[in-house]
C-alpha atoms as a PDB file:
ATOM      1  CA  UNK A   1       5.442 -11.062  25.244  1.00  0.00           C
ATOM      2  CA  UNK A   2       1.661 -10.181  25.242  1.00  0.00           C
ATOM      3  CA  UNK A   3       0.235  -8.312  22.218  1.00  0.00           C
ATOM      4  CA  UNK A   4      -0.349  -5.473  23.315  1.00  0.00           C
ATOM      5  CA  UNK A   5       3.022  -4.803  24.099  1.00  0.00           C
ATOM      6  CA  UNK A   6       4.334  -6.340  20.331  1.00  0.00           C
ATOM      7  CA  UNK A   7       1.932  -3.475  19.061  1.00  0.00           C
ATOM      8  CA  UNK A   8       3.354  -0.598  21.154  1.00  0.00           C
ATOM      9  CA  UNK A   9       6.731  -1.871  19.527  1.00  0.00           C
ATOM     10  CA  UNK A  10       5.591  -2.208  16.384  1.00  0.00           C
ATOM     11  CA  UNK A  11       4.268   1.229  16.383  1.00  0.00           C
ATOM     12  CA  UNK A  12       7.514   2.688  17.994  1.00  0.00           C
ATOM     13  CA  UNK A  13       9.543   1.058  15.477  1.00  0.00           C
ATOM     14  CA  UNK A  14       7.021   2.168  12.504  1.00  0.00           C
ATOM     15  CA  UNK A  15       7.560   5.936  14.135  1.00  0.00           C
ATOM     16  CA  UNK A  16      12.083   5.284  14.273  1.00  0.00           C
ATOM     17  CA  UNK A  17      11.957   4.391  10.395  1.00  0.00           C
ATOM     18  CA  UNK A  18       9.043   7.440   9.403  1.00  0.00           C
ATOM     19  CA  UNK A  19      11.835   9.631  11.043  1.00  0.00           C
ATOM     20  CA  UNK A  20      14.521   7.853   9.153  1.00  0.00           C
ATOM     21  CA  UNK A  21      13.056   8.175   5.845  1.00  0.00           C
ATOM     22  CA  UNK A  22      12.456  12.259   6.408  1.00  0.00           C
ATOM     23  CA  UNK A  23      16.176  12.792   7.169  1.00  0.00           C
ATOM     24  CA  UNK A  24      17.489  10.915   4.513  1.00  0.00           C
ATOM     25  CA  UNK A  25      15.039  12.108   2.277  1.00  0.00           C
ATOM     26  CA  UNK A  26      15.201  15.993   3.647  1.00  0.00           C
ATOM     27  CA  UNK A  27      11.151  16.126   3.188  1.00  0.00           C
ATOM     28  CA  UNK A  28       8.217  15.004   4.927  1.00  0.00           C
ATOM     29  CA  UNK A  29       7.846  10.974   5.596  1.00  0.00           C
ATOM     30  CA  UNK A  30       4.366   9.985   3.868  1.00  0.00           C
ATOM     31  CA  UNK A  31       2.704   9.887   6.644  1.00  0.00           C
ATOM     32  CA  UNK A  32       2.924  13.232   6.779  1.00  0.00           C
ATOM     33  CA  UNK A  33       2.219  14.313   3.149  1.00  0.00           C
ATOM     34  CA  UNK A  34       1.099  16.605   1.577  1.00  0.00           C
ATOM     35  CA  UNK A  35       2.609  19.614   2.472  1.00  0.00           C
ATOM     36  CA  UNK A  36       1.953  22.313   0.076  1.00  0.00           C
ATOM     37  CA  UNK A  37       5.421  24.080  -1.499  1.00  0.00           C
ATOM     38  CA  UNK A  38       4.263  26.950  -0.252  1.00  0.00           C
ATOM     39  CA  UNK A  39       4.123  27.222   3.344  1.00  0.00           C
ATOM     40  CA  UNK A  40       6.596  28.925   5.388  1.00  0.00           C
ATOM     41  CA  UNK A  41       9.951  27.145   6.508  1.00  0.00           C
ATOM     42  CA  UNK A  42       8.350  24.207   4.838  1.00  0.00           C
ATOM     43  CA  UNK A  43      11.896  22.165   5.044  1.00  0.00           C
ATOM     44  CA  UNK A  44      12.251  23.388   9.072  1.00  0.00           C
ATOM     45  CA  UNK A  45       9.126  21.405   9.043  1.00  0.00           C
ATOM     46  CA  UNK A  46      10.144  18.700   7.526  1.00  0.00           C
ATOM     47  CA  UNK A  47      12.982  17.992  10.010  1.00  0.00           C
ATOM     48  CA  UNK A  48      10.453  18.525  12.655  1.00  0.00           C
ATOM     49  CA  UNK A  49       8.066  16.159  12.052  1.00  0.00           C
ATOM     50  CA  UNK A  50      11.188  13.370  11.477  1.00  0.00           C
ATOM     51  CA  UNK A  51      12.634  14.595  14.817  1.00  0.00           C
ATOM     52  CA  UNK A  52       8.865  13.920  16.642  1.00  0.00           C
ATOM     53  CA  UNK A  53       8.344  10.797  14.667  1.00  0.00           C
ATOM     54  CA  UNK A  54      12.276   9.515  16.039  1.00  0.00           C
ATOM     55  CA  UNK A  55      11.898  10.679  19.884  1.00  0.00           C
ATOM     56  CA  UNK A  56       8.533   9.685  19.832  1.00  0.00           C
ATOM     57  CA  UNK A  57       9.248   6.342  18.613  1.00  0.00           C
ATOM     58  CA  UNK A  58      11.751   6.056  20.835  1.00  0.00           C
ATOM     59  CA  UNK A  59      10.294   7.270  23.810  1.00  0.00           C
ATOM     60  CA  UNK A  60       7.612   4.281  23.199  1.00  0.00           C
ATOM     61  CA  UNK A  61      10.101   1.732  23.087  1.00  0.00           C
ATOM     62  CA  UNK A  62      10.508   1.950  26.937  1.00  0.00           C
ATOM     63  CA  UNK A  63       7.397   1.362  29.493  1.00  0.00           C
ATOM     64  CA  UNK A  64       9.074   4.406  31.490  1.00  0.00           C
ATOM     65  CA  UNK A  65       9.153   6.834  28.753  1.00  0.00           C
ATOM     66  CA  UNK A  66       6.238   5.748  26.812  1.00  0.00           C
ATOM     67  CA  UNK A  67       3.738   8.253  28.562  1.00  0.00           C
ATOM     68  CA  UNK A  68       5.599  10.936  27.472  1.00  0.00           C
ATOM     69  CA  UNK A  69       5.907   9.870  24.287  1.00  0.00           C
ATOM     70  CA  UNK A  70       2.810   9.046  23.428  1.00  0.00           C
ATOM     71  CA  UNK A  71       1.012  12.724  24.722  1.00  0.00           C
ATOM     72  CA  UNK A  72       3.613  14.007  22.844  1.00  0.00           C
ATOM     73  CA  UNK A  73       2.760  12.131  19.607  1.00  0.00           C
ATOM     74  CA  UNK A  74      -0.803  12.772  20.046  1.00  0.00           C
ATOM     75  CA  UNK A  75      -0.459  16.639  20.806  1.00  0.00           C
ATOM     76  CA  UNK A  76       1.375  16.490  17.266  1.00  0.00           C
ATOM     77  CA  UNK A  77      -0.777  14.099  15.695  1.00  0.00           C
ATOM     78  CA  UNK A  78      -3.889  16.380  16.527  1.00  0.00           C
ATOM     79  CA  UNK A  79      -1.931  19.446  15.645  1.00  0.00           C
ATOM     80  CA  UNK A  80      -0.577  18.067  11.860  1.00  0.00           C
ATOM     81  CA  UNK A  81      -4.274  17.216  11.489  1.00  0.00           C
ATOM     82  CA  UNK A  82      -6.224  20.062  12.305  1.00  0.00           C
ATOM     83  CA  UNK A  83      -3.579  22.486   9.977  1.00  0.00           C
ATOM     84  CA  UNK A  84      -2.854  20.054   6.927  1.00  0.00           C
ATOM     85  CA  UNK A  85      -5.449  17.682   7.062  1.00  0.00           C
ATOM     86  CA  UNK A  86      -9.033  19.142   8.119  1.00  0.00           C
ATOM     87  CA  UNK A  87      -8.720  21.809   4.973  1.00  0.00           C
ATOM     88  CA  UNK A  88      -8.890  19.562   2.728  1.00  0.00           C
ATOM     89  CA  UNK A  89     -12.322  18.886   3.771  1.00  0.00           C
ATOM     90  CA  UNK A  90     -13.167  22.323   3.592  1.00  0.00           C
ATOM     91  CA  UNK A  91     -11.557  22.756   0.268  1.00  0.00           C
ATOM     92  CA  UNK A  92     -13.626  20.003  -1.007  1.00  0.00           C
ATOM     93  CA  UNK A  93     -15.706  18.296   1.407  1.00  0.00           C
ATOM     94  CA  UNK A  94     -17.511  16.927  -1.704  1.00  0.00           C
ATOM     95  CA  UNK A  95     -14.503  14.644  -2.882  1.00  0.00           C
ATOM     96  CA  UNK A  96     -13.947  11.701  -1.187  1.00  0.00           C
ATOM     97  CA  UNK A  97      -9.963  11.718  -0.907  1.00  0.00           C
ATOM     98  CA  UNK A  98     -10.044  14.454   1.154  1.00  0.00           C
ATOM     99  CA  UNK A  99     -11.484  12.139   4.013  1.00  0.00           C
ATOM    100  CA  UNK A 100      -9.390   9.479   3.023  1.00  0.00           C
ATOM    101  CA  UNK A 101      -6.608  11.634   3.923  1.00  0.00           C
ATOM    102  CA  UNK A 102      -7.594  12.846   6.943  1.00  0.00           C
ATOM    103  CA  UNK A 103      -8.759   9.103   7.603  1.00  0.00           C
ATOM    104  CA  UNK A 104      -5.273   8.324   7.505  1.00  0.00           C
ATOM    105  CA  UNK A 105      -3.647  10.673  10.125  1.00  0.00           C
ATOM    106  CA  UNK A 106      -6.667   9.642  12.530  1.00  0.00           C
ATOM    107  CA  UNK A 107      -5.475   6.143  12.780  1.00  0.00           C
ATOM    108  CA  UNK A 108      -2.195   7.607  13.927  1.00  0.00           C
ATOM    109  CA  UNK A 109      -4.286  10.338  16.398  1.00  0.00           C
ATOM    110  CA  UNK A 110      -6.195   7.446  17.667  1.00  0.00           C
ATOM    111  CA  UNK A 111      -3.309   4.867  18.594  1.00  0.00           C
ATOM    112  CA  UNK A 112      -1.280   7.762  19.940  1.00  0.00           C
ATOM    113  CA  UNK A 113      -4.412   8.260  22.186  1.00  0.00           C
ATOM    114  CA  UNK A 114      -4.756   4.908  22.819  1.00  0.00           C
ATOM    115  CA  UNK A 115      -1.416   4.495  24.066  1.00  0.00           C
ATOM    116  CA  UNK A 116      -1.573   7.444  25.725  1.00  0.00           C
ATOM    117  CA  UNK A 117      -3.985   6.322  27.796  1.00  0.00           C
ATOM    118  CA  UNK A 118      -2.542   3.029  28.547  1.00  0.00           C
ATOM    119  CA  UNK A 119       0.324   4.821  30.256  1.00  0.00           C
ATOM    120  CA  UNK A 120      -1.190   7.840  31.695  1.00  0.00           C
ATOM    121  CA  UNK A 121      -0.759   8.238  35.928  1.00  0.00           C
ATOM    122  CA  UNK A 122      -4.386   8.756  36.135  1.00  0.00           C
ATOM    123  CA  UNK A 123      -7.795   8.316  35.226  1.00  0.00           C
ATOM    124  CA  UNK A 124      -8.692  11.761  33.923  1.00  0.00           C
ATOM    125  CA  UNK A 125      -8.975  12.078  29.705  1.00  0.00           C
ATOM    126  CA  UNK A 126      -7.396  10.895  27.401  1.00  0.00           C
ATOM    127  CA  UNK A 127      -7.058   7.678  29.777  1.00  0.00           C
ATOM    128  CA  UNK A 128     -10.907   7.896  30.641  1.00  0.00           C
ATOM    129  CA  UNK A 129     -13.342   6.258  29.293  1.00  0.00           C
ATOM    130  CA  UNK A 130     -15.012   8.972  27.259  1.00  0.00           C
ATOM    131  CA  UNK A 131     -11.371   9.546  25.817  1.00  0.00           C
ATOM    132  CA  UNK A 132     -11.076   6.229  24.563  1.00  0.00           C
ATOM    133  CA  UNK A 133     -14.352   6.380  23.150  1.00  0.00           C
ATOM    134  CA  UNK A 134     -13.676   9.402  21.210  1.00  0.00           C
ATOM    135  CA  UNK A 135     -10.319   7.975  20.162  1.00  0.00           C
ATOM    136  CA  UNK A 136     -12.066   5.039  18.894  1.00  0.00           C
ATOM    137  CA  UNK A 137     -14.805   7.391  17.234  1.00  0.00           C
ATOM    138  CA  UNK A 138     -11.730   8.821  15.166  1.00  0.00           C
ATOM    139  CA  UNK A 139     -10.526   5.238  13.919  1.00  0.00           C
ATOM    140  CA  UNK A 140     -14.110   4.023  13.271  1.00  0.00           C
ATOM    141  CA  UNK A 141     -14.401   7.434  10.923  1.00  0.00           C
ATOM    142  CA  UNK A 142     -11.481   7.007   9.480  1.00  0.00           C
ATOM    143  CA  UNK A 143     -12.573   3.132   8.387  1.00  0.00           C
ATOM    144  CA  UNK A 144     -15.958   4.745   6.778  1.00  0.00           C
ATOM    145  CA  UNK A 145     -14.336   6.836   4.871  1.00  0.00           C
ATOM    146  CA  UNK A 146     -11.571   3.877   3.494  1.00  0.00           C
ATOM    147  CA  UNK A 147     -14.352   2.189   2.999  1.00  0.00           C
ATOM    148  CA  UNK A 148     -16.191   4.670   0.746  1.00  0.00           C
ATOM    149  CA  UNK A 149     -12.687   5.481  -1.083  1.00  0.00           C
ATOM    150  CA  UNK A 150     -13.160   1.937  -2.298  1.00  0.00           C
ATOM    151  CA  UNK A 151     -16.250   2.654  -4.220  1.00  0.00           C
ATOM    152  CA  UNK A 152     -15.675   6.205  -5.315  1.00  0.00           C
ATOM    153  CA  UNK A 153     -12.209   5.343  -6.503  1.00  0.00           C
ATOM    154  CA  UNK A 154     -12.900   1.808  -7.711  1.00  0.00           C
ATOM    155  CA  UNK A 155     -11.084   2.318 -11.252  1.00  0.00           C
ATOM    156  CA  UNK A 156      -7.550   2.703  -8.663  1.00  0.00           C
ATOM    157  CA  UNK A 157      -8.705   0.064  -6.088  1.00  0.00           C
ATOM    158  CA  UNK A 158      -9.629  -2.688  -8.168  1.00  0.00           C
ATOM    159  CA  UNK A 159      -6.542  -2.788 -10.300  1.00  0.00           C
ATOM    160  CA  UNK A 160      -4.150  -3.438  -7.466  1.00  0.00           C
ATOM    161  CA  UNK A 161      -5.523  -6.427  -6.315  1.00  0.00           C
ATOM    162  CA  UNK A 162      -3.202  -9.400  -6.784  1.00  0.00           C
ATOM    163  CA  UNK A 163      -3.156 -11.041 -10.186  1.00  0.00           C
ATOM    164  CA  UNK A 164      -4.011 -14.425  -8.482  1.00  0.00           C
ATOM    165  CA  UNK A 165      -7.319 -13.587  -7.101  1.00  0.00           C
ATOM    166  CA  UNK A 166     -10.014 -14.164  -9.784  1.00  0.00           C
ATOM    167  CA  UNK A 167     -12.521 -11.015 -10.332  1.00  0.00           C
ATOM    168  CA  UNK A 168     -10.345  -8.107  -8.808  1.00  0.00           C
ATOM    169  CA  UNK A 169     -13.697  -5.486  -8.597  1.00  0.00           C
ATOM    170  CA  UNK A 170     -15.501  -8.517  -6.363  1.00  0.00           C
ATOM    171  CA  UNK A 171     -12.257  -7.976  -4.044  1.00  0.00           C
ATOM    172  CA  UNK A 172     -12.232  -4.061  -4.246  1.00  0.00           C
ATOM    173  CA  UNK A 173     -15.664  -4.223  -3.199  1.00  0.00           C
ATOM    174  CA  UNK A 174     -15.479  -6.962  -0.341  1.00  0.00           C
ATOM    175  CA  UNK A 175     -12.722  -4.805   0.827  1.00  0.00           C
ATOM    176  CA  UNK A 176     -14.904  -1.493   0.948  1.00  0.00           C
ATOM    177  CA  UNK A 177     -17.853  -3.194   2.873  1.00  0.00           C
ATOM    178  CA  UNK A 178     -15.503  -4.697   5.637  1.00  0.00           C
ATOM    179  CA  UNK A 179     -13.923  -1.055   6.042  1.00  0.00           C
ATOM    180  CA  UNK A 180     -17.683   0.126   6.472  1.00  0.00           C
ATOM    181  CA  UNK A 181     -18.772  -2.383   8.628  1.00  0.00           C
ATOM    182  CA  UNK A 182     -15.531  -2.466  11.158  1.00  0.00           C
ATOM    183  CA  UNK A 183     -16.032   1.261  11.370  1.00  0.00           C
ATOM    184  CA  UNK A 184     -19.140   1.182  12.020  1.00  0.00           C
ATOM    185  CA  UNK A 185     -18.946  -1.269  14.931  1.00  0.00           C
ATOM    186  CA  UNK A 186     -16.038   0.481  16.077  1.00  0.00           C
ATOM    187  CA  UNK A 187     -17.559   4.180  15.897  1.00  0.00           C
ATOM    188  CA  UNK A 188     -20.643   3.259  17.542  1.00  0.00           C
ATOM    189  CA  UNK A 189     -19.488   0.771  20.668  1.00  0.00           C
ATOM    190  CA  UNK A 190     -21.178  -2.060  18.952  1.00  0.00           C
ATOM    191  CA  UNK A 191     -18.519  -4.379  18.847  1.00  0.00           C
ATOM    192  CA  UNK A 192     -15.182  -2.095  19.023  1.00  0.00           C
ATOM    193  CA  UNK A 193     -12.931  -4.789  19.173  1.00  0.00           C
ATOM    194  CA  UNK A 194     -13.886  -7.217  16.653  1.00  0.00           C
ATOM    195  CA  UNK A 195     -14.420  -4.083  14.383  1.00  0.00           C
ATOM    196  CA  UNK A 196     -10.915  -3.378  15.387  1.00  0.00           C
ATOM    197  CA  UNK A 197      -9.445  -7.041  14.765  1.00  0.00           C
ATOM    198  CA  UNK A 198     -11.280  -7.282  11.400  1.00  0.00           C
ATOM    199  CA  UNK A 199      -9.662  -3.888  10.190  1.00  0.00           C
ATOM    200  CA  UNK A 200      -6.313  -4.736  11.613  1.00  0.00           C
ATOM    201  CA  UNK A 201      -6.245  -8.048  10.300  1.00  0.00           C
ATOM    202  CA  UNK A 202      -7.349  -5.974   6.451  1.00  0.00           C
ATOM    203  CA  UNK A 203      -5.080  -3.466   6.793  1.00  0.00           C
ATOM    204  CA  UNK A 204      -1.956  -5.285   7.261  1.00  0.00           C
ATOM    205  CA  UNK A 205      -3.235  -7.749   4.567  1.00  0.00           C
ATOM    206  CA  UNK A 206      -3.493  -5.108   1.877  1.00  0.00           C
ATOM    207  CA  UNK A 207      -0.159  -3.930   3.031  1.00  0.00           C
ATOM    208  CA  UNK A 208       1.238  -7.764   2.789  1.00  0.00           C
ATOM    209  CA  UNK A 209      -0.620  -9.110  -0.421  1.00  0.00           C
ATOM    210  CA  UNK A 210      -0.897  -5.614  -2.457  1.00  0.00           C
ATOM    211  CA  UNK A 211       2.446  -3.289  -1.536  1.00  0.00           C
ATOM    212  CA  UNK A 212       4.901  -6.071  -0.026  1.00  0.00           C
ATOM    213  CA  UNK A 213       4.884  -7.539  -3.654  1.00  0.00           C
ATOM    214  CA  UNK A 214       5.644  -4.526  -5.553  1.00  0.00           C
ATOM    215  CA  UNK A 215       8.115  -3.476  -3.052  1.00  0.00           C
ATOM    216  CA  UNK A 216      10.260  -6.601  -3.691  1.00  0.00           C
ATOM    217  CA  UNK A 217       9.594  -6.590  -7.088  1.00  0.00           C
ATOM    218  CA  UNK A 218      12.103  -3.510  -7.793  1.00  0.00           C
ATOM    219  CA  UNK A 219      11.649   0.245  -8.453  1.00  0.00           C
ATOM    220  CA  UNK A 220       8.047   1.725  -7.586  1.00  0.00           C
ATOM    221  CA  UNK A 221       6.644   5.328  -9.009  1.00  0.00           C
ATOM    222  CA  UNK A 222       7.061   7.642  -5.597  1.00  0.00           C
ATOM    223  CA  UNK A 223       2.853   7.357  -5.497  1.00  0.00           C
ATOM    224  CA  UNK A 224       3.083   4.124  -5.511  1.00  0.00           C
ATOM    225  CA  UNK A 225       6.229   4.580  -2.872  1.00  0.00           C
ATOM    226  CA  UNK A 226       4.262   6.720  -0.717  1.00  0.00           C
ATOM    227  CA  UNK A 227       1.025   4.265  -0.582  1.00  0.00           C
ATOM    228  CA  UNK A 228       3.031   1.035   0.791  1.00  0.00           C
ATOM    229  CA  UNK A 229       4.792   3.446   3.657  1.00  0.00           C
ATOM    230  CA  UNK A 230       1.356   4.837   4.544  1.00  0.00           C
ATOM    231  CA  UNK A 231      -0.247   1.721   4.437  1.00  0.00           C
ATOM    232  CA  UNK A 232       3.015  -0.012   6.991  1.00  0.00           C
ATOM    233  CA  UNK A 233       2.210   3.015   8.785  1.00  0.00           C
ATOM    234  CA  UNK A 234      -1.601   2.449   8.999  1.00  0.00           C
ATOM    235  CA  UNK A 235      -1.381  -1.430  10.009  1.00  0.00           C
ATOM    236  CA  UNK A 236       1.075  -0.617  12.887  1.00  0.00           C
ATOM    237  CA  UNK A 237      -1.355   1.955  14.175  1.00  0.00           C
ATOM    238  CA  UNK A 238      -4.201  -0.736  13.695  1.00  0.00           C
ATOM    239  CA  UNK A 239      -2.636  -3.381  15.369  1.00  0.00           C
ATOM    240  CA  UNK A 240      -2.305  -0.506  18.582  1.00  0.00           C
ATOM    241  CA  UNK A 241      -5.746  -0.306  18.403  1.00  0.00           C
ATOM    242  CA  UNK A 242      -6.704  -3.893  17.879  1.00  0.00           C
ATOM    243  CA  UNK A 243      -5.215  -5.035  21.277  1.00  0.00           C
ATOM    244  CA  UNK A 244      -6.356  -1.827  22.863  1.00  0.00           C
ATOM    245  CA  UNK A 245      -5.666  -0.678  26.646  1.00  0.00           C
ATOM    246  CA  UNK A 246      -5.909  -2.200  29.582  1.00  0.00           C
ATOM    247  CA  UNK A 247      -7.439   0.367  30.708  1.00  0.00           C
ATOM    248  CA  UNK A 248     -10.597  -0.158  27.680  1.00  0.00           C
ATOM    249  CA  UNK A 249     -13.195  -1.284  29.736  1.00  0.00           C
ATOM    250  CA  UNK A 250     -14.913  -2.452  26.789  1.00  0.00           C
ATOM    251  CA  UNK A 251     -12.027  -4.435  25.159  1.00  0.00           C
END
């Protein structure tokens, strides 16, 4: 089985459990946090976005569905961003966390786009090649602003790397400069899919070596909860993007 097909699965599957985790826990799955108290039929919503995440998912488990699926997902993705996501930026488009969390949702926009494309009937966007570019634009933005996160919030970052690596703010940095310069080789066509690979490879890393030990270790805080889920999340939606479509004429 070629890769790029493990990393449609991986991403379907990622999608089945996000689902999972909102009806059992009758609220949003992280990757879909935060939604304020306050807005209307807020747990309507809830079961919404778990019901998208499980058809979705599902509908990218088969090659005949996965079209479907994935214009679906993105129509969502780009939706969920553009109301709970992009006013955070205009809230406080001086505090970096408010593009980290927007950075977030677009590596989920830009897989769903990628895949999207992959599957599409035609040639016309998103499977075109100015869609893919501006998909990749979206993942490249989202790695500058992990990147920055690293050095704005370095007093959070540098305490979670593992005990067993010597000088922990050497890491948190290291870690911030290879989300800058994969994004930036992504965002600008430079090199797209090394800056991909490199990020991939990073992301599921952190998600290995940072949150798969405090998972197994026993209870976590729900912030701590919500940051290994995001980050599973995240490094299916890299991998997606790392192997690309074969329909990338620059992969």
């Amino acid at each position: 089985m070629e890769l790029r097909t493990l990393g449609r699965l991986f991403f379907a599957v990622t999608l089945i459990a996000m689902g999972a985790i909102g009806f059992v826990g009758s609220d949003f799955a992280p990757i879909w946090q935060p939604v304020p108290h306050t807005v209307p039929g807020r747990q309507a919503l809830a079961y919404l976005c778990s019901l998208v995440s499980l058809a979705c998912g599902a509908g990218l488990l088969s090659r005949r569905t996965a079209g479907a699926a994935a214009i679906l997902l993105l129509g969502y993705l780009l939706a969920w961003t553009a109301l709970f996501k992009f006013p955070f930026i205009i809230r406080a488009p001086l505090e970096e966390g408010s593009y980290q969390s927007t950075g977030e949702n677009l590596v989920l926009v830009a897989a769903a786009w990628i895949l999207a494309g992959e599957f599409s009937k035609s040639r016309k966007f998103p499977a075109s090649e100015a869609g893919l570019r501006i998909a990749y634009l979206a993942y490249g933005l989202a790695l500058v602003a992990f990147g920055f996160s690293h050095f704005v919030y370095l007093d959070l970052t540098a305490p979670l790397v593992p005990h067993w690596l010597p000088k922990p703010v050497f890491w948190a940095y290291l870690t911030g400069v290879i989300y800058l310069a994969a994004g930036a080789a992504i965002a600008s066509g430079i090199a797209r899919r090394a800056g991909a690979r490199a990020a991939a490879a990073q992301i599921a890393l952190i998600t290995l070596l940072v949150w798969g030990p405090m998972a197994a270790a026993g209870p976590m805080s729900p912030m701590h909860w919500q940051e290994t889920i995001v980050s599973w999340a995240l490094t299916a939606g890299a991998w997606v993007l790392a192997t690309g479509s074969r329909r990338d004429s620059k992969a």
